[in-house]
PDB file of N, CA and C in Angstrom:
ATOM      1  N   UNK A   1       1.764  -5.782  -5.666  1.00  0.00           N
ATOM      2  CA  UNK A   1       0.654  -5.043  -5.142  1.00  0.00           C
ATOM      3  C   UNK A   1      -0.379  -6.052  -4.662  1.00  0.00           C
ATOM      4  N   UNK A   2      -0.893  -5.609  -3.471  1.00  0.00           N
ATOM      5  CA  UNK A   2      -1.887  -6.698  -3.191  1.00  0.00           C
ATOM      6  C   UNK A   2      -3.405  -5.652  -2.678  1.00  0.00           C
ATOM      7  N   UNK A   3      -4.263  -6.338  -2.776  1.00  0.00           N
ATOM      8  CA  UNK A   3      -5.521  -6.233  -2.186  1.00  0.00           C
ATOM      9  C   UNK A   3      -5.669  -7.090  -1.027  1.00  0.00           C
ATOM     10  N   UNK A   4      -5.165  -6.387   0.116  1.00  0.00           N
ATOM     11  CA  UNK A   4      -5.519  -7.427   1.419  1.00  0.00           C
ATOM     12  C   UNK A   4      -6.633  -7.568   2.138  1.00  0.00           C
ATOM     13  N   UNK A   5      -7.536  -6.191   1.853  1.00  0.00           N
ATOM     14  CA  UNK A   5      -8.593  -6.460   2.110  1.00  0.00           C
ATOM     15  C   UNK A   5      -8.943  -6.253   3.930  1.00  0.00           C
ATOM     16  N   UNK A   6      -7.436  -5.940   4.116  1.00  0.00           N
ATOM     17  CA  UNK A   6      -7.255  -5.909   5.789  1.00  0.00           C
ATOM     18  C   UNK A   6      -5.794  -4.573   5.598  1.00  0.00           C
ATOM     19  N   UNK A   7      -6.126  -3.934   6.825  1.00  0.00           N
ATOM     20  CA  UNK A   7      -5.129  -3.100   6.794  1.00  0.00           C
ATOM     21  C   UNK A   7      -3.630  -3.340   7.586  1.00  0.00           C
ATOM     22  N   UNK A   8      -2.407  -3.162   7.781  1.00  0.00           N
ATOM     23  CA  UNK A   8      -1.508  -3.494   8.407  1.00  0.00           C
ATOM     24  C   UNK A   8      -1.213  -2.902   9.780  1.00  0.00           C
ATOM     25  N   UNK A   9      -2.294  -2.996  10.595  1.00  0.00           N
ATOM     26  CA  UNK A   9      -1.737  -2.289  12.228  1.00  0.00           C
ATOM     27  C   UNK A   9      -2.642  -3.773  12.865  1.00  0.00           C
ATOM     28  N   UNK A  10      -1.992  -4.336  12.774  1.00  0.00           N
ATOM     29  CA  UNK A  10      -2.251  -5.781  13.637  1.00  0.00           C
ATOM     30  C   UNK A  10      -0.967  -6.742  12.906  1.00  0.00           C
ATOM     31  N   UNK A  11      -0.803  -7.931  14.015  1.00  0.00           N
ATOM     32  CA  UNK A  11       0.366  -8.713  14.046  1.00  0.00           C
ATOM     33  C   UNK A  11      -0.282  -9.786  13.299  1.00  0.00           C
ATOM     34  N   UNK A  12      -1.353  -9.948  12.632  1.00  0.00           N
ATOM     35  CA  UNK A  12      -2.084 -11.256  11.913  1.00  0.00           C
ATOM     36  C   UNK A  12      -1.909 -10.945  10.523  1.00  0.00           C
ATOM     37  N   UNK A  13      -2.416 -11.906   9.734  1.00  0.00           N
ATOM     38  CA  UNK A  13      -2.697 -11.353   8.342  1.00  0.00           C
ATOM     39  C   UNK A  13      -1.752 -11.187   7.307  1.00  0.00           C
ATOM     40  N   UNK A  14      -2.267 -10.076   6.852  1.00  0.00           N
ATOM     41  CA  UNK A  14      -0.882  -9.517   5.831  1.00  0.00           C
ATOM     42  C   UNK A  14       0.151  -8.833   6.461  1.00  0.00           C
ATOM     43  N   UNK A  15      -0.038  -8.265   7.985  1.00  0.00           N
ATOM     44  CA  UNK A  15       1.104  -7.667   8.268  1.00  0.00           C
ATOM     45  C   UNK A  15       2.166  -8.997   8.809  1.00  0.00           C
ATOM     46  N   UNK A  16       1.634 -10.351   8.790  1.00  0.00           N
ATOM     47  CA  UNK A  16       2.470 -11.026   9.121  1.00  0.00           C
ATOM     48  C   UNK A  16       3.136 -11.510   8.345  1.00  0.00           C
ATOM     49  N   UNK A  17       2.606 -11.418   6.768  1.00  0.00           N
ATOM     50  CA  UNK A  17       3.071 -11.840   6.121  1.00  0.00           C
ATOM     51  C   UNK A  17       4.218 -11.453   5.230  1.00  0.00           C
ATOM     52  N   UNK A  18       4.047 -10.292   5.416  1.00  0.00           N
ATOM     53  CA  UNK A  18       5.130  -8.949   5.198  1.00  0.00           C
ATOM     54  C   UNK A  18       6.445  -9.127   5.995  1.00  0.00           C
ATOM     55  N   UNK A  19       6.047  -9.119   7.291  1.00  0.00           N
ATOM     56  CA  UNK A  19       6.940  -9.097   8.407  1.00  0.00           C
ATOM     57  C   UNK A  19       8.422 -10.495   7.966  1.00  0.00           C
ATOM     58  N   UNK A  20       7.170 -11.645   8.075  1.00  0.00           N
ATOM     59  CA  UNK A  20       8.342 -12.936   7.508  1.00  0.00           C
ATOM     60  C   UNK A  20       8.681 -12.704   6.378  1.00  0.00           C
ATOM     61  N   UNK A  21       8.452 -12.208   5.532  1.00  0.00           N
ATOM     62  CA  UNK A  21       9.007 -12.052   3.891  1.00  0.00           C
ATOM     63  C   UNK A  21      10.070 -10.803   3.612  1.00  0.00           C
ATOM     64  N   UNK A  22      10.307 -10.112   4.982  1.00  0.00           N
ATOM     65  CA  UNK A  22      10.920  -9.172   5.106  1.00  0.00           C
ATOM     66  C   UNK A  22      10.954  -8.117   3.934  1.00  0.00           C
ATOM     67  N   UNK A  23       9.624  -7.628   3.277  1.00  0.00           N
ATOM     68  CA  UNK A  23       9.154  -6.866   2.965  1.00  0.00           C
ATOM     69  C   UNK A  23       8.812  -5.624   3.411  1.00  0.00           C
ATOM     70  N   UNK A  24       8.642  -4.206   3.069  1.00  0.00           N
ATOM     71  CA  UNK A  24       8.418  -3.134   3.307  1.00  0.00           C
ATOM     72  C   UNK A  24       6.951  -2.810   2.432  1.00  0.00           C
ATOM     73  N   UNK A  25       6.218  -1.286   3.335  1.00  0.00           N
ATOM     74  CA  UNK A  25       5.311  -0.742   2.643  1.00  0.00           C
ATOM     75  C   UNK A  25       5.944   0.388   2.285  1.00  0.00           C
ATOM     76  N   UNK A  26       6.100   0.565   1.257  1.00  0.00           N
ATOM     77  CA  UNK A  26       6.555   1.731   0.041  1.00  0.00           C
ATOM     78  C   UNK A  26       6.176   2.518   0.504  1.00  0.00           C
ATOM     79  N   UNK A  27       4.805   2.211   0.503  1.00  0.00           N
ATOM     80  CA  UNK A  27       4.411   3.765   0.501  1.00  0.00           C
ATOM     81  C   UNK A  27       3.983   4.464   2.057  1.00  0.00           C
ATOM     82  N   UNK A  28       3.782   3.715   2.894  1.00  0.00           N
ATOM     83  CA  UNK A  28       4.508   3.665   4.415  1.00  0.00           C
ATOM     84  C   UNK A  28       5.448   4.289   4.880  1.00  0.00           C
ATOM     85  N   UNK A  29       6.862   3.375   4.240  1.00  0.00           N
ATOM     86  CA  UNK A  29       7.769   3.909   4.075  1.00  0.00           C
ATOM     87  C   UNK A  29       8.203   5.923   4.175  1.00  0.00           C
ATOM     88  N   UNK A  30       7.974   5.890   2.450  1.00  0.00           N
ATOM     89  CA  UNK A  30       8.048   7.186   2.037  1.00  0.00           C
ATOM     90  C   UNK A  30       7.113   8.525   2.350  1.00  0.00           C
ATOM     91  N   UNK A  31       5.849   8.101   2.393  1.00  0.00           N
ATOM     92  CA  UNK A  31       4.861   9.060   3.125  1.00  0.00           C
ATOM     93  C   UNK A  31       4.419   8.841   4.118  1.00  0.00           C
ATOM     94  N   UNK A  32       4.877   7.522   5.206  1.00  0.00           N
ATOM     95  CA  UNK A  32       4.207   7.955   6.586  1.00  0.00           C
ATOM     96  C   UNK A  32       3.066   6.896   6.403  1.00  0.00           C
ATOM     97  N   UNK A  33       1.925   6.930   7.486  1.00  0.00           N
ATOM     98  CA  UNK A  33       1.094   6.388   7.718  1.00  0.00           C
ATOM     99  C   UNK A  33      -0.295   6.665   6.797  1.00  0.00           C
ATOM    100  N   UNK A  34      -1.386   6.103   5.940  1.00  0.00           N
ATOM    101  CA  UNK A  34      -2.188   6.862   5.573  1.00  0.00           C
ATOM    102  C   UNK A  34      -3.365   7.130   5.950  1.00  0.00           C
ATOM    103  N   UNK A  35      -3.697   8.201   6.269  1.00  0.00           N
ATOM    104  CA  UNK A  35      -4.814   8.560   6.823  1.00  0.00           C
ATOM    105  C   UNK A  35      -6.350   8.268   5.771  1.00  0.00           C
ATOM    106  N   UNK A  36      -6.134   7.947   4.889  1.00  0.00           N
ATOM    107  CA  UNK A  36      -7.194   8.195   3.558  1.00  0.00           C
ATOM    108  C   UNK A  36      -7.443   6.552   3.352  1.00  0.00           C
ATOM    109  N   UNK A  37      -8.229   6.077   3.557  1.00  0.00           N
ATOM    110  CA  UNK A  37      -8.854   4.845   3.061  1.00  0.00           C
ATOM    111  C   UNK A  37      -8.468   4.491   1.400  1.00  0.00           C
ATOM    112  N   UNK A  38      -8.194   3.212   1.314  1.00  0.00           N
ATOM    113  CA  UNK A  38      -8.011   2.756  -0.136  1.00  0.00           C
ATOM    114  C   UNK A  38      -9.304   2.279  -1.237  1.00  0.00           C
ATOM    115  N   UNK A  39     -10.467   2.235   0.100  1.00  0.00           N
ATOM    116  CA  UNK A  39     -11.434   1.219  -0.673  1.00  0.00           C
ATOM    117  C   UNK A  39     -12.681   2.780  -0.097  1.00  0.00           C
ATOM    118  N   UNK A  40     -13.659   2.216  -1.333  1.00  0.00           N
ATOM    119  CA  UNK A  40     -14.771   3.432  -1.124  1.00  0.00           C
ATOM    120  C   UNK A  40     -15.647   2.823   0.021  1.00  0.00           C
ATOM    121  N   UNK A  41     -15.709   2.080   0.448  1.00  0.00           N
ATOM    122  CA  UNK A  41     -16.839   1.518   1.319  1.00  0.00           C
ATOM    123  C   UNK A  41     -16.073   1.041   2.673  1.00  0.00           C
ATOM    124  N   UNK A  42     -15.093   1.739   2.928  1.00  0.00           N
ATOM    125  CA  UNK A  42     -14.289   1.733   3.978  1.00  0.00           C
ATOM    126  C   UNK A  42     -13.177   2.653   5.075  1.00  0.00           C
ATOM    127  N   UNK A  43     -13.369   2.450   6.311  1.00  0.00           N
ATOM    128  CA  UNK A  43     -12.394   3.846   6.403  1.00  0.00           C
ATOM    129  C   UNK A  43     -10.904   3.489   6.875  1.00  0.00           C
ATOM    130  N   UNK A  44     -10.500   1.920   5.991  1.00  0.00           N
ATOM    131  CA  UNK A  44      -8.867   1.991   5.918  1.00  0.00           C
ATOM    132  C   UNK A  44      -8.170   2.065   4.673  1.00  0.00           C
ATOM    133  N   UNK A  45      -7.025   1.627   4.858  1.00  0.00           N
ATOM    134  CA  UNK A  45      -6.417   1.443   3.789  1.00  0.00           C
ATOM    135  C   UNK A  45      -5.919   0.031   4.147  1.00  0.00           C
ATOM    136  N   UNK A  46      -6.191  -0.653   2.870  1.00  0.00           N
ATOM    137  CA  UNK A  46      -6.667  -2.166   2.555  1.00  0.00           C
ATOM    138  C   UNK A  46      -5.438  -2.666   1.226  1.00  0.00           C
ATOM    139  N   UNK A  47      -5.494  -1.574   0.532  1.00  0.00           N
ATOM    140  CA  UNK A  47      -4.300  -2.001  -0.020  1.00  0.00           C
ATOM    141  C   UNK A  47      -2.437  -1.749  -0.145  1.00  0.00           C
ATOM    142  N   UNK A  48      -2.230  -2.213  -1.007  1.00  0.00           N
ATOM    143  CA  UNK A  48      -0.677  -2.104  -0.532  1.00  0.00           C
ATOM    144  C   UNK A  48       0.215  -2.334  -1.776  1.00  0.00           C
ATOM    145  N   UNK A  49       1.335  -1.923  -1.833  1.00  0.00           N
ATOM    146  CA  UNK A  49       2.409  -2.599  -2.416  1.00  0.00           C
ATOM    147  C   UNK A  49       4.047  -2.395  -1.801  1.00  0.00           C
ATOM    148  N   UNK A  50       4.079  -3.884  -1.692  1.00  0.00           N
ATOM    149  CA  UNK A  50       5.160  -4.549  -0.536  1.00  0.00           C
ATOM    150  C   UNK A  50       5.958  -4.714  -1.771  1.00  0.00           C
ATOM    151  N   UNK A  51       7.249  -4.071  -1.340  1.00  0.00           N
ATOM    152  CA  UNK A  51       8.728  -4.540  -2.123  1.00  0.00           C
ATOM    153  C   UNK A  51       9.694  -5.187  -0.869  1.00  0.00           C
ATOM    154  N   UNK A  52      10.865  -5.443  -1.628  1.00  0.00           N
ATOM    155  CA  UNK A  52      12.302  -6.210  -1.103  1.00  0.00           C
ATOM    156  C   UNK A  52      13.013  -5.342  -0.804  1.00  0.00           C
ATOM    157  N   UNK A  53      13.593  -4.479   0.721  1.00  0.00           N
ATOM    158  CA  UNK A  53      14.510  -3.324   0.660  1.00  0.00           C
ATOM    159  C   UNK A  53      15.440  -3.743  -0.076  1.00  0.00           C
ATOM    160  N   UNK A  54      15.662  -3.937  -0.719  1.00  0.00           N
ATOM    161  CA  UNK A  54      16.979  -3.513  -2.027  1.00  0.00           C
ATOM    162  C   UNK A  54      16.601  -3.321  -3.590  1.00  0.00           C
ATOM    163  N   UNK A  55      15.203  -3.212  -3.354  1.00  0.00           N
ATOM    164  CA  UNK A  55      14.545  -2.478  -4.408  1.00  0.00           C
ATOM    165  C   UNK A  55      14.456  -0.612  -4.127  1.00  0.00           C
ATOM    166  N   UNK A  56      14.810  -0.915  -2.588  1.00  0.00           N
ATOM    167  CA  UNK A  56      13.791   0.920  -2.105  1.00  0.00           C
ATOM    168  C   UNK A  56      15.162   2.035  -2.653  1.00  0.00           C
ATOM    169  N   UNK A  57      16.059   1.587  -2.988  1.00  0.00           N
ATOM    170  CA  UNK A  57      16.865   2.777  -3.908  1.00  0.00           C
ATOM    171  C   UNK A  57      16.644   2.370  -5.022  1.00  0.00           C
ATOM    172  N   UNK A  58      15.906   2.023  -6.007  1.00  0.00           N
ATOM    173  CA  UNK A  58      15.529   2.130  -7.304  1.00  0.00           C
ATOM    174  C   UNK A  58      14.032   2.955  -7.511  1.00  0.00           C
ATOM    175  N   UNK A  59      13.161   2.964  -6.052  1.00  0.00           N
ATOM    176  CA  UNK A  59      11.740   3.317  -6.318  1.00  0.00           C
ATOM    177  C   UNK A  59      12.135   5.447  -6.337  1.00  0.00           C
ATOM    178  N   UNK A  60      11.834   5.686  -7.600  1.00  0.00           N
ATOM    179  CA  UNK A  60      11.729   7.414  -7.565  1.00  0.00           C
ATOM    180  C   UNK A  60      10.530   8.307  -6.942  1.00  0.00           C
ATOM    181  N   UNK A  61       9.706   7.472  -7.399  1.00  0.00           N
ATOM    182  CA  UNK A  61       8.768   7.981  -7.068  1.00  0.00           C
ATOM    183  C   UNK A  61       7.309   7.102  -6.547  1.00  0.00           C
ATOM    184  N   UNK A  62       6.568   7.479  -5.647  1.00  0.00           N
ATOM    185  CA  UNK A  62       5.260   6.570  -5.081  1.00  0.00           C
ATOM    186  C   UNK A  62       4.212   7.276  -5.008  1.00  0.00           C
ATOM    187  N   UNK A  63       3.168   6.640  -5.000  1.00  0.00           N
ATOM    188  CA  UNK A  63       1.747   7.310  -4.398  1.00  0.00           C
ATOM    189  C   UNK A  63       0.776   6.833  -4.581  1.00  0.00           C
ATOM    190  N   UNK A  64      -0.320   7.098  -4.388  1.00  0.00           N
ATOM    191  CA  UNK A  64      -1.771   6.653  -3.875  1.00  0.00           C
ATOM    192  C   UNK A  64      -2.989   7.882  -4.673  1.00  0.00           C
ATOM    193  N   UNK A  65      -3.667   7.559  -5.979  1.00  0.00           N
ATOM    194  CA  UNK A  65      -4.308   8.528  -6.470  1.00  0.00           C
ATOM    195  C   UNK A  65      -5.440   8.530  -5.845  1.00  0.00           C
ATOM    196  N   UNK A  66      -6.793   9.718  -5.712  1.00  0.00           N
ATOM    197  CA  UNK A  66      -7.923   9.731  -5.167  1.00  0.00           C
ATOM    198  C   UNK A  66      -9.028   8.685  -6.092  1.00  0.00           C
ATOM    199  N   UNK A  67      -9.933   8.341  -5.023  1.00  0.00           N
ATOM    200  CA  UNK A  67     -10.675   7.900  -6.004  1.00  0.00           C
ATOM    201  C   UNK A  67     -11.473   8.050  -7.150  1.00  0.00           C
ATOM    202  N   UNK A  68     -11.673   7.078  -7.479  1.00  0.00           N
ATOM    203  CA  UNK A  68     -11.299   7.344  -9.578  1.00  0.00           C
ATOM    204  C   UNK A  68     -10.978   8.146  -9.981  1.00  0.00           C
ATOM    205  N   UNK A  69      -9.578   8.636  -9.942  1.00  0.00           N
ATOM    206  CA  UNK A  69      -9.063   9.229  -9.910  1.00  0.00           C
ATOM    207  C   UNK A  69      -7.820   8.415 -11.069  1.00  0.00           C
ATOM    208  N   UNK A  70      -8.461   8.469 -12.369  1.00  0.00           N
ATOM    209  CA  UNK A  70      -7.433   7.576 -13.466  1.00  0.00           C
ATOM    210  C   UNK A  70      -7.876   6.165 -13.508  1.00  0.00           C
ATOM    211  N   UNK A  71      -9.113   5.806 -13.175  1.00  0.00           N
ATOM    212  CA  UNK A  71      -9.391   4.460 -13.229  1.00  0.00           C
ATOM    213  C   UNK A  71     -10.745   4.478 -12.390  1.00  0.00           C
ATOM    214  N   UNK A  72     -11.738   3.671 -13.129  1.00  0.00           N
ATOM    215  CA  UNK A  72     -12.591   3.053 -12.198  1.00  0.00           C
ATOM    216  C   UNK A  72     -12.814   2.220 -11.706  1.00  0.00           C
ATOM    217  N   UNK A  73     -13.040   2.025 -10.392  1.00  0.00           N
ATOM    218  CA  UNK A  73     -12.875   1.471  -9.589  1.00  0.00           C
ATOM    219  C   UNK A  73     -13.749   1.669  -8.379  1.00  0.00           C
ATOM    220  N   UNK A  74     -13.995   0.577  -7.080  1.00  0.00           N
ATOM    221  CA  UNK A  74     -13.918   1.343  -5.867  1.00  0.00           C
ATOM    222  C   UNK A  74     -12.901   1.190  -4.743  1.00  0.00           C
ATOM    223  N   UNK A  75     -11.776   1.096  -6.081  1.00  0.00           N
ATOM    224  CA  UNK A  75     -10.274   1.168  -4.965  1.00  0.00           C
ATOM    225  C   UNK A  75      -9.394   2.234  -5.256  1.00  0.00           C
ATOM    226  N   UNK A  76      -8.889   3.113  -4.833  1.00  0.00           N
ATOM    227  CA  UNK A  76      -7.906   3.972  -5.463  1.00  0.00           C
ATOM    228  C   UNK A  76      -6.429   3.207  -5.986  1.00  0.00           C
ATOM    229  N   UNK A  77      -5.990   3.620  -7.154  1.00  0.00           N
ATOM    230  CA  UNK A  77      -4.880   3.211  -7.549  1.00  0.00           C
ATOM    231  C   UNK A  77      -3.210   3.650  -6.793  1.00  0.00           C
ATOM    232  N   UNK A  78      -2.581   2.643  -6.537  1.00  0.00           N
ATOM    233  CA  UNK A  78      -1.705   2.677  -5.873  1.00  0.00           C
ATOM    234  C   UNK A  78      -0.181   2.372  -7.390  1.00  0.00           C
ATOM    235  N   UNK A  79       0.852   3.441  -6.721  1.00  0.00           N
ATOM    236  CA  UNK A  79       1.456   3.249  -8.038  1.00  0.00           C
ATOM    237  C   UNK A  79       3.194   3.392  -7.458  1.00  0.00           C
ATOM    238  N   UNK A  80       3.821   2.908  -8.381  1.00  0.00           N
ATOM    239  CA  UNK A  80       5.676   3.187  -7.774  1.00  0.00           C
ATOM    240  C   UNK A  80       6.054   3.193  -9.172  1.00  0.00           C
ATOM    241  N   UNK A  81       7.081   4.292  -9.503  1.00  0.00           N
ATOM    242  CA  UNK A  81       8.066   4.627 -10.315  1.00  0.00           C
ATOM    243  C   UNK A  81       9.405   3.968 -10.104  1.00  0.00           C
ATOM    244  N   UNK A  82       9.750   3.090 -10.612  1.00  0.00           N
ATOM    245  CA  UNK A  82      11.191   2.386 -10.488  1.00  0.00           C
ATOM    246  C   UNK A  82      12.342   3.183 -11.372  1.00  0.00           C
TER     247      UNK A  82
END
């Protein structure tokens, strides 16, 4: 899981770093694009958690809770069921 602090719709950054590490966004992946910001003082989504496709048939379940929503924070918690 990372805090990138930057969101992944640009070729710089963390989406590049993803890209060479041939990593996936989980939760990308499984639900699509997210419309809902990760951070309270922002209107993207900033965080992430990047797996190895040959993890993505072990993940059952994923998601993204609201904020503080099980934690405080001003990031929403991002979570995967293996």
């Amino acid at each position: 899981m990372i805090d990138a602090n930057e969101d992944t719709n640009s070729s710089k950054g963390i989406e590049l770093l993803r890209a060479q590490c041939g990593l996936i966004d989980i939760h990308k992946l499984r639900h699509g694009p997210s419309p809902y910001p990760t951070f309270a003082r922002g209107p993207r989504k900033i965080d992430h958690i990047f797996i190895s496709p040959s993890l993505n048939k072990a993940v059952h379940k994923c998601g993204i809770l609201g904020l503080h929503q099980g934690l405080t924070s001003d990031h929403t918690g991002l979570w995967v069921d293996f």
